[in-house]
N, C-alpha and C. Protein backbone atom coordinates (compact mmCIF):
# COMPACT_ATOMS: atom_id res chain seq x y z
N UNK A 1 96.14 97.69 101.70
CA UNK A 1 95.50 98.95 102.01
C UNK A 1 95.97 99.47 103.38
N UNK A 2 95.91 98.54 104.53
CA UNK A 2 96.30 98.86 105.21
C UNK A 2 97.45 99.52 105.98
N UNK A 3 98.57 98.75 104.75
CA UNK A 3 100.12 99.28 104.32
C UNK A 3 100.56 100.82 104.66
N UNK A 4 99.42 100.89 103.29
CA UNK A 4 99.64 102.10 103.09
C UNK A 4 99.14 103.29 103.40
N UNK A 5 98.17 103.11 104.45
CA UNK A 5 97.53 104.18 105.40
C UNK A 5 98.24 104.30 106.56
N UNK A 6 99.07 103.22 107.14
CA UNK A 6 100.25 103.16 107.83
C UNK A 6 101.39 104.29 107.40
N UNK A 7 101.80 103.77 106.39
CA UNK A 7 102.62 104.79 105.96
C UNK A 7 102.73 105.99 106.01
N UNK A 8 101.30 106.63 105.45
CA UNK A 8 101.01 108.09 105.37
C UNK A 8 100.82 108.50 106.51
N UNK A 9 100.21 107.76 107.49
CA UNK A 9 100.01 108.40 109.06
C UNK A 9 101.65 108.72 109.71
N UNK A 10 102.29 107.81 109.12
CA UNK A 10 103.71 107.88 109.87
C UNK A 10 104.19 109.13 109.19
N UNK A 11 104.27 109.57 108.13
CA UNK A 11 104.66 110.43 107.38
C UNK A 11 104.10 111.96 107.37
N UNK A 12 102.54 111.67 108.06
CA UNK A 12 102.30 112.89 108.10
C UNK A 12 101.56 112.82 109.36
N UNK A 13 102.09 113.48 110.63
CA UNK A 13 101.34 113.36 111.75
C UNK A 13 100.07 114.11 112.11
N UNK A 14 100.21 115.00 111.44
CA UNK A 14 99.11 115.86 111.22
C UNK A 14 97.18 114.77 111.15
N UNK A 15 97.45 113.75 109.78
CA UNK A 15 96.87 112.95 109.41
C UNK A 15 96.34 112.03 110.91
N UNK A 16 97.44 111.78 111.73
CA UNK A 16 97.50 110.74 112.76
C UNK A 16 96.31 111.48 113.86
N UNK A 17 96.45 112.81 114.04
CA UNK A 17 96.30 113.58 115.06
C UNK A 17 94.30 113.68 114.53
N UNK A 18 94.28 113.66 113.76
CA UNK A 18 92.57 113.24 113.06
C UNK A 18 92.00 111.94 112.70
N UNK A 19 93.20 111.30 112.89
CA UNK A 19 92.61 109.90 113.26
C UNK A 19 92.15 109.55 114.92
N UNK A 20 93.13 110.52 115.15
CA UNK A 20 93.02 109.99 116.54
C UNK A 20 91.41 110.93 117.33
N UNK A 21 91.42 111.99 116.66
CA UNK A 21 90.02 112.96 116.83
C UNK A 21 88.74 112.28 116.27
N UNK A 22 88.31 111.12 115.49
CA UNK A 22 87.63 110.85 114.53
C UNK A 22 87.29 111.85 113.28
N UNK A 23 88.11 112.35 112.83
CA UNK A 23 87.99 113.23 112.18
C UNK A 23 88.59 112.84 110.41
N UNK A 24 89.30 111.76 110.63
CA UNK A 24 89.86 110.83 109.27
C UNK A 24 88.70 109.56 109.17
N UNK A 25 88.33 109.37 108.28
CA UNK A 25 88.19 107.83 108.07
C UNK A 25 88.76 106.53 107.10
N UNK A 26 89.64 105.74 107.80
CA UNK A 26 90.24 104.86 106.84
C UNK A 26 89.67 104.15 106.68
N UNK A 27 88.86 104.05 104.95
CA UNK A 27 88.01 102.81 104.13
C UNK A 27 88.64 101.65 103.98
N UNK A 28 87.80 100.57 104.37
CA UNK A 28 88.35 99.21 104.65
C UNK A 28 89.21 99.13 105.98
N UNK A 29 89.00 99.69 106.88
CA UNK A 29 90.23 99.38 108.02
C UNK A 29 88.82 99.11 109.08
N UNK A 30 89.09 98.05 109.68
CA UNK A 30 88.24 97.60 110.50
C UNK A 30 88.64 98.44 112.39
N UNK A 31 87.49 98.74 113.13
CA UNK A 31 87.93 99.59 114.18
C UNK A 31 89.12 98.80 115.20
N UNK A 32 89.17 97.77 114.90
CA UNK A 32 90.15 97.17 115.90
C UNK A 32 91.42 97.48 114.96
N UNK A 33 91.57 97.52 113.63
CA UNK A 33 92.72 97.97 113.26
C UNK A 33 93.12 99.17 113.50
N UNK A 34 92.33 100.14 113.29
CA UNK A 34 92.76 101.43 113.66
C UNK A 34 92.86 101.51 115.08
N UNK A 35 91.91 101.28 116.05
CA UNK A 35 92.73 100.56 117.14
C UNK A 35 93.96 100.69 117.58
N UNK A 36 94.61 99.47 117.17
CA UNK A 36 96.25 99.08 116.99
C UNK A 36 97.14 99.68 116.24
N UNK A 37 96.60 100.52 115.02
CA UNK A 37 97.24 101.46 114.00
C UNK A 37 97.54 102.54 115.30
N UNK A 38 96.73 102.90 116.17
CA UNK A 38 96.51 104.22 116.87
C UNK A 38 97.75 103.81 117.94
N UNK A 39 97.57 102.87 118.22
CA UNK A 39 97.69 102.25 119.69
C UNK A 39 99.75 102.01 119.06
N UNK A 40 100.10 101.86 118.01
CA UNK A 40 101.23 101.48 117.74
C UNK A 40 102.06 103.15 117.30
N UNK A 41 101.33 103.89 116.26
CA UNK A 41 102.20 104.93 116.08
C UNK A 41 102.05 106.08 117.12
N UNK A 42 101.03 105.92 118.03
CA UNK A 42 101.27 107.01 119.27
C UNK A 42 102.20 106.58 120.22
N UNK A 43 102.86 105.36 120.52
CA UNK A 43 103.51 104.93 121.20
C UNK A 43 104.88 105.71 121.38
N UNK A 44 105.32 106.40 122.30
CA UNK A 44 106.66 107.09 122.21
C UNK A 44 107.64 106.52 121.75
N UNK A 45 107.71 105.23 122.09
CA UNK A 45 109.29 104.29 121.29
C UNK A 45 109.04 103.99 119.85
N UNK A 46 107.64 104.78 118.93
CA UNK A 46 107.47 104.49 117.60
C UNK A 46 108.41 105.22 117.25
N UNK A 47 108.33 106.92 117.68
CA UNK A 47 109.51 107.70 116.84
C UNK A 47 111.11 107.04 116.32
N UNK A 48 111.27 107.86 115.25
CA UNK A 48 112.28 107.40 114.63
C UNK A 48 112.65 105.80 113.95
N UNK A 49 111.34 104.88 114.00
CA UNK A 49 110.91 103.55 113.06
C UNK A 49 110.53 103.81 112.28
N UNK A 50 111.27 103.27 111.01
CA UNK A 50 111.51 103.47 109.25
C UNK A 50 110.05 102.17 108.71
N UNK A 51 109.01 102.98 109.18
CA UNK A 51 107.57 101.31 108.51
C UNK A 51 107.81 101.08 107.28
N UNK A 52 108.42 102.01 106.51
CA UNK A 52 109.33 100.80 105.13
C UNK A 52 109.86 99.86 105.29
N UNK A 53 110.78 99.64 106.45
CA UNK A 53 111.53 98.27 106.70
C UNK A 53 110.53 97.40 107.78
N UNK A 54 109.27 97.65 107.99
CA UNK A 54 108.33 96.76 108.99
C UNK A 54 107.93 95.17 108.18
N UNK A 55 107.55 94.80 108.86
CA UNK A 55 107.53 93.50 108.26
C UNK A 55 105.49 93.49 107.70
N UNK A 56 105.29 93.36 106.64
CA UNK A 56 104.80 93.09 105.86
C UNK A 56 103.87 91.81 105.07
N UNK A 57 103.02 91.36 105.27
CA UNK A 57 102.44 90.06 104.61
C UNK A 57 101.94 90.06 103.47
């Protein structure tokens, strides 16, 4: 689940920018994940990382 809310945030920043407002809520994502979800794709050196090729469990 988490995968793939990753994904879509990367894909649509728009999405990211209401996560980051509390204005999204991702079901099943615990606040320390979104957290680190937040804390990783706002990061300036995220741009241009393909999270299709991220590593995965």
């Amino acid at each position: 689940m988490l995968q793939k809310a990753v994904q879509q945030l990367a894909k649509q920043p728009h999405l990211l920018e209401k996560l980051k407002e509390d204005k999204l809520n991702l079901a099943g994502v615990s606040e320390t994940e979104k957290a680190a979800v937040l804390d990783v794709l706002t990061d300036k050196e995220f741009h241009g990382i393909d999270v299709k090729n991220g590593y995965w469990k």
